[in-house]
C-alpha atoms as a PDB file:
ATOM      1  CA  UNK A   1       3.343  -3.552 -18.956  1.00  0.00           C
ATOM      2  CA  UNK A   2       0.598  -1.208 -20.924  1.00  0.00           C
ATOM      3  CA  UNK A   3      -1.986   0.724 -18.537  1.00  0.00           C
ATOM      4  CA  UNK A   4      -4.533  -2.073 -18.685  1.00  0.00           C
ATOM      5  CA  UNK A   5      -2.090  -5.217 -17.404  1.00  0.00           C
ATOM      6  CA  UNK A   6      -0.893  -2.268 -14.611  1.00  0.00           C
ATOM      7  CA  UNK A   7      -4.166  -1.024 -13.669  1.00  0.00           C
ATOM      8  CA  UNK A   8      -5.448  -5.501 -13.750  1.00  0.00           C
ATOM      9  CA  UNK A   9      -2.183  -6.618 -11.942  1.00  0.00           C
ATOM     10  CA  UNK A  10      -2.835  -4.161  -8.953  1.00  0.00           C
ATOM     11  CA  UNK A  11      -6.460  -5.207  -8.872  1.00  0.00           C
ATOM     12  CA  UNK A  12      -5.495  -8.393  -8.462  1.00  0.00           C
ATOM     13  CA  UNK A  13      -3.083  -8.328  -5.928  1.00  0.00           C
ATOM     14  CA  UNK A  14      -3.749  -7.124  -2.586  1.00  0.00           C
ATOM     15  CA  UNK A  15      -0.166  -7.411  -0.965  1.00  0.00           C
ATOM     16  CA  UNK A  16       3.204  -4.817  -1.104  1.00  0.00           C
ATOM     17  CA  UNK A  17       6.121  -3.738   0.303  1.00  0.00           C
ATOM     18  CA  UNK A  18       6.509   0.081   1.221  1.00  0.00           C
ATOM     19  CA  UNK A  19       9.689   1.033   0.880  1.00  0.00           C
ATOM     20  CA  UNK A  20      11.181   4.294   2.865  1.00  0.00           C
ATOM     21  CA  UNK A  21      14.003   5.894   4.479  1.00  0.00           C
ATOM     22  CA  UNK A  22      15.340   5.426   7.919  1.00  0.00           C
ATOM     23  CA  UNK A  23      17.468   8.829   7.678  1.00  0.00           C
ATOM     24  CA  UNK A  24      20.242   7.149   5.277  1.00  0.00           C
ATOM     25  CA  UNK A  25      19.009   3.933   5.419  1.00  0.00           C
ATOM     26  CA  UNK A  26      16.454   2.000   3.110  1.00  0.00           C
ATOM     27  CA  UNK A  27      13.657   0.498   5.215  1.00  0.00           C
ATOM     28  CA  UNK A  28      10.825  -1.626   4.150  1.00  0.00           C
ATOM     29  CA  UNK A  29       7.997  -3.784   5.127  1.00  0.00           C
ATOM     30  CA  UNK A  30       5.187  -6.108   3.740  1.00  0.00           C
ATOM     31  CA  UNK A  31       1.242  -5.153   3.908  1.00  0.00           C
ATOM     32  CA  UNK A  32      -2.295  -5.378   2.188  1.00  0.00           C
ATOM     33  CA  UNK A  33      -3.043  -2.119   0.534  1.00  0.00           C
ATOM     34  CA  UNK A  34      -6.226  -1.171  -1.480  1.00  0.00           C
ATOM     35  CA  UNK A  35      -7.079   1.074  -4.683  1.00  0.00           C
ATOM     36  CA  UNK A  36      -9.754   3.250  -6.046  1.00  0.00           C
ATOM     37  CA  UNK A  37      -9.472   5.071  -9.188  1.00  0.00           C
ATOM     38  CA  UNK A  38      -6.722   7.773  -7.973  1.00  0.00           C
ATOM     39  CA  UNK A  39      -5.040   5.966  -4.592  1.00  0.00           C
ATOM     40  CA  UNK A  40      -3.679   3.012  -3.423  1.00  0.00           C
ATOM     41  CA  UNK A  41      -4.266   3.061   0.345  1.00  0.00           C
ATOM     42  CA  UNK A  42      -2.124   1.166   2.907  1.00  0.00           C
ATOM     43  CA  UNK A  43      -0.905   1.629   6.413  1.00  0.00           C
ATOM     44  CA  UNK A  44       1.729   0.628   8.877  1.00  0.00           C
ATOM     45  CA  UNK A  45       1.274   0.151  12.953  1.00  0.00           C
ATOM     46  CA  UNK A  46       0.791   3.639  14.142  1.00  0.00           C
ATOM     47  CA  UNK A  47       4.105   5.078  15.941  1.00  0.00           C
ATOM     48  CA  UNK A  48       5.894   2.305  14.306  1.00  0.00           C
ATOM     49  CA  UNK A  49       9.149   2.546  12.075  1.00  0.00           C
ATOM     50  CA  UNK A  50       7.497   3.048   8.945  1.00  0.00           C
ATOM     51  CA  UNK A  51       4.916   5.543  10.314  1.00  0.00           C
ATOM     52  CA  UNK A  52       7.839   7.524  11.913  1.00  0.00           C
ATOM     53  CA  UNK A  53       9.835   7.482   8.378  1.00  0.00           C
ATOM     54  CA  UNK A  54       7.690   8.960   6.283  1.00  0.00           C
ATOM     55  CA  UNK A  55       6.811  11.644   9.020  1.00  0.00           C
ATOM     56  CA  UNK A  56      10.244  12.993   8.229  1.00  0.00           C
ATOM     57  CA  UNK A  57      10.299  11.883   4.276  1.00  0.00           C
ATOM     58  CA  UNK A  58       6.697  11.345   2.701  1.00  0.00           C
ATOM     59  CA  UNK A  59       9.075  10.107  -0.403  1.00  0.00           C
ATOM     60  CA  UNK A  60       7.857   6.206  -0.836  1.00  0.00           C
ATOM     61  CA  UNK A  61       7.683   3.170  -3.150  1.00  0.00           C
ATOM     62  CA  UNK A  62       4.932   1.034  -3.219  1.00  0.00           C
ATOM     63  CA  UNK A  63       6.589  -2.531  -4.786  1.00  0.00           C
ATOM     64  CA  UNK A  64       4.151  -5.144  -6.082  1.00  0.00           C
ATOM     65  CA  UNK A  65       5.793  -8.213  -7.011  1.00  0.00           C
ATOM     66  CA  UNK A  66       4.017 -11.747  -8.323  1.00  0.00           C
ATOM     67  CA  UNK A  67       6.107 -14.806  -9.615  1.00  0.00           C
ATOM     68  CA  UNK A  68       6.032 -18.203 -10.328  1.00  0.00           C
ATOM     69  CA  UNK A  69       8.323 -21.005  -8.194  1.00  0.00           C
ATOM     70  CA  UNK A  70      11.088 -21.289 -11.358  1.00  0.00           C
ATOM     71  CA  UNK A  71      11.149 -17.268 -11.829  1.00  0.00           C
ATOM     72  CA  UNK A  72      10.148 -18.166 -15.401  1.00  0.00           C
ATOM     73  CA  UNK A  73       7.541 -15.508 -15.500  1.00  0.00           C
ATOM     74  CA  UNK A  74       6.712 -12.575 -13.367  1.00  0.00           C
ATOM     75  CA  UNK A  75       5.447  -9.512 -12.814  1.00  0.00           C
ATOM     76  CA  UNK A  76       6.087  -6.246 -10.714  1.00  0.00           C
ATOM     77  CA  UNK A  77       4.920  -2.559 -10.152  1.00  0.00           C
ATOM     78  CA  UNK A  78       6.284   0.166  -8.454  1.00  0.00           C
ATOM     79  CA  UNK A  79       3.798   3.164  -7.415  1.00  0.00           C
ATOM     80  CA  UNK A  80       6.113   6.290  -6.877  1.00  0.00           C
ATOM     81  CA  UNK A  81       4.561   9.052  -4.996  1.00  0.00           C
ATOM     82  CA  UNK A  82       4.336  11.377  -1.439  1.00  0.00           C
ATOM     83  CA  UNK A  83       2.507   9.330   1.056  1.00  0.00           C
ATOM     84  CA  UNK A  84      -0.436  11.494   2.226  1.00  0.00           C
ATOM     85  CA  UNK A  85      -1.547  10.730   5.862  1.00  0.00           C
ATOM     86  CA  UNK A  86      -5.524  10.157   6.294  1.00  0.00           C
ATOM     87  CA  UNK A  87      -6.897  11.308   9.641  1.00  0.00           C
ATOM     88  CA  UNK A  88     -10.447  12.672   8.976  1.00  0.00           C
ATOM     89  CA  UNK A  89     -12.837   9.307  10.348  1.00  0.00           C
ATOM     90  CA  UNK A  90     -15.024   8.650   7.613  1.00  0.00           C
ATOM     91  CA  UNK A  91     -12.296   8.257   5.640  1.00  0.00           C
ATOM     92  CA  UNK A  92     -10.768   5.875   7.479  1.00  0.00           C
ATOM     93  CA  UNK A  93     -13.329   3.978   8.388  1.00  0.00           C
ATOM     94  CA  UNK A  94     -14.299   3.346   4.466  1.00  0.00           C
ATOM     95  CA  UNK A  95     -10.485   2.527   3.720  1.00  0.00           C
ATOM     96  CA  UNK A  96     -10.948  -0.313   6.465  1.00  0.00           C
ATOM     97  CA  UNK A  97     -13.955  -1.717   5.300  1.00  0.00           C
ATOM     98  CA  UNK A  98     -12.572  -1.726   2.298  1.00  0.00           C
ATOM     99  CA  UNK A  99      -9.750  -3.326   3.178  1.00  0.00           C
ATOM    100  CA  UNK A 100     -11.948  -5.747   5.205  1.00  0.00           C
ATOM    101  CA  UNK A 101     -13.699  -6.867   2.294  1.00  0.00           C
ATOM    102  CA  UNK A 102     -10.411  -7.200   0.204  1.00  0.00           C
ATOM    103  CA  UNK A 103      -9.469  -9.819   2.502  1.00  0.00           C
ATOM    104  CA  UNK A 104     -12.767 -11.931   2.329  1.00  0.00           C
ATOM    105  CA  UNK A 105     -14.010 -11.079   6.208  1.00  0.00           C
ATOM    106  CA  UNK A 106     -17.264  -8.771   7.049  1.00  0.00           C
ATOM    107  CA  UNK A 107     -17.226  -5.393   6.038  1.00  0.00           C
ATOM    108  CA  UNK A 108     -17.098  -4.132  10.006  1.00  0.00           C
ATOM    109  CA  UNK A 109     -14.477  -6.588  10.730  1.00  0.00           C
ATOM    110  CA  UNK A 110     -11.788  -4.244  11.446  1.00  0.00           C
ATOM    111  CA  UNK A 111     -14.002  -1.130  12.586  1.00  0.00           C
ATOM    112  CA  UNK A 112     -12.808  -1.694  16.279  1.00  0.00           C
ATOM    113  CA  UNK A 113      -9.426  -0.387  15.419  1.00  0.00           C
ATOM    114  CA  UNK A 114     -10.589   3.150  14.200  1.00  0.00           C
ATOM    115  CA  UNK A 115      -9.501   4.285  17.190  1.00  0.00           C
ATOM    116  CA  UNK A 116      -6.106   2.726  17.659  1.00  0.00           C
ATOM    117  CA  UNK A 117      -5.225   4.636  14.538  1.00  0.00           C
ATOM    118  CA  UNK A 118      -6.565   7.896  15.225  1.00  0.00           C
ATOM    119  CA  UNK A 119      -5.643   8.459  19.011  1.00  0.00           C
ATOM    120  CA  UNK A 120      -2.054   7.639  18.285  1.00  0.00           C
ATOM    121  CA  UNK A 121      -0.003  10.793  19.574  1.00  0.00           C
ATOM    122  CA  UNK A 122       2.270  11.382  16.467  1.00  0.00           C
ATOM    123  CA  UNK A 123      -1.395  11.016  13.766  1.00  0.00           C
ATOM    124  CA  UNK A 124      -2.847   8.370  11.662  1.00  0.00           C
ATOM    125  CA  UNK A 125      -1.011   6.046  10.309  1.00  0.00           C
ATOM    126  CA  UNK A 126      -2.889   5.009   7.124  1.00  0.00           C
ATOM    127  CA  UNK A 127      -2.078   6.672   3.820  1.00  0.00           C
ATOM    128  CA  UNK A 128      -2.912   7.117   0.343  1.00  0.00           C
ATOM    129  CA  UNK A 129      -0.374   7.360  -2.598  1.00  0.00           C
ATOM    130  CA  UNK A 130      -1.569   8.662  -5.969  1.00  0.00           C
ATOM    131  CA  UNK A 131      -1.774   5.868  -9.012  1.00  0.00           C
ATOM    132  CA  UNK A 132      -0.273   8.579 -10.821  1.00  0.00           C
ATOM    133  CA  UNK A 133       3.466   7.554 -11.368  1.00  0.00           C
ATOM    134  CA  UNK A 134       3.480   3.813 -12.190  1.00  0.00           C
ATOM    135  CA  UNK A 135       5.569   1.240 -13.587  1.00  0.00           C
ATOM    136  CA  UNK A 136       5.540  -2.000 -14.875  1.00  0.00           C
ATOM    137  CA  UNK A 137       7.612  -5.024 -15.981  1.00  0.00           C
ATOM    138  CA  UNK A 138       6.649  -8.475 -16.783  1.00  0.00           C
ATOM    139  CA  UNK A 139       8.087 -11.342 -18.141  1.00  0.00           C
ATOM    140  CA  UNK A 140       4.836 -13.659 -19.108  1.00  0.00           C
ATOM    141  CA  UNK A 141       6.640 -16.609 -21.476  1.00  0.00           C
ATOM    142  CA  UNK A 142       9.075 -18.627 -20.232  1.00  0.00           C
ATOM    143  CA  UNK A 143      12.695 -18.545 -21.311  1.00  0.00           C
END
């Protein structure tokens, strides 16, 4: 994939898996994530698995994966990177309304759960990954 059928794909899509490390162990789940120019943004449930992994290893892999029902054609992404834990408010609060509007509802829609993320005991749980190590495959004509 060149930068522009990246940089469109990830637009488009609003739905990865983050994938970690339990110490030896892989671990990964499935959420909605969001971009700017330089991030993607994404979370997990705060003092959950996921949050706890990349306390100890900010190493992650963003996967981003669309295909049709024969597997003829496809796409995927992976976004390499540290994930950088967000904590200050205002930033979180414009992550979730951005989120928010990524998934059709009101802009305020998930402002009630500011708090949830920020008073956990071991920190915010949202993150941001840098769009700066990307790559992308696609198959786009059938076989």
């Amino acid at each position: 994939m060149n930068e522009k059928e990246i940089r469109d794909f990830i637009t488009d899509w609003s739905w990865c898996t983050i994938v970690a490390t339990d110490g030896e162990q892989p671990y990964a789940i499935e959420v909605s994530y969001v971009i700017d120019e330089d991030y993607i943004y994404c979370g997990s449930r705060p003092g959950g698995t996921m949050h706890t992994c990349l306390k100890k290893n900010s190493n992650v892999v963003l996967k981003i994966c669309d295909a049709d029902k024969t597997y003829e054609t496809w796409r995927a992404l992976a976004v390499r990177g540290k994930a950088e834990f967000i904590s200050d408010r205002d930033s979180v609060l414009r992550i979730l309304r951005m989120i928010a509007k990524t998934r059709g509802k009101e802009e305020n829609a998930f402002d009630n759960t500011i708090d949830y993320i920020l008073s956990n005991p071991s920190g915010s749980s949202l993150f941001r990954v840098s769009l700066t190590d990307i790559t992308g495959v696609t198959r786009d004509t059938p076989l």
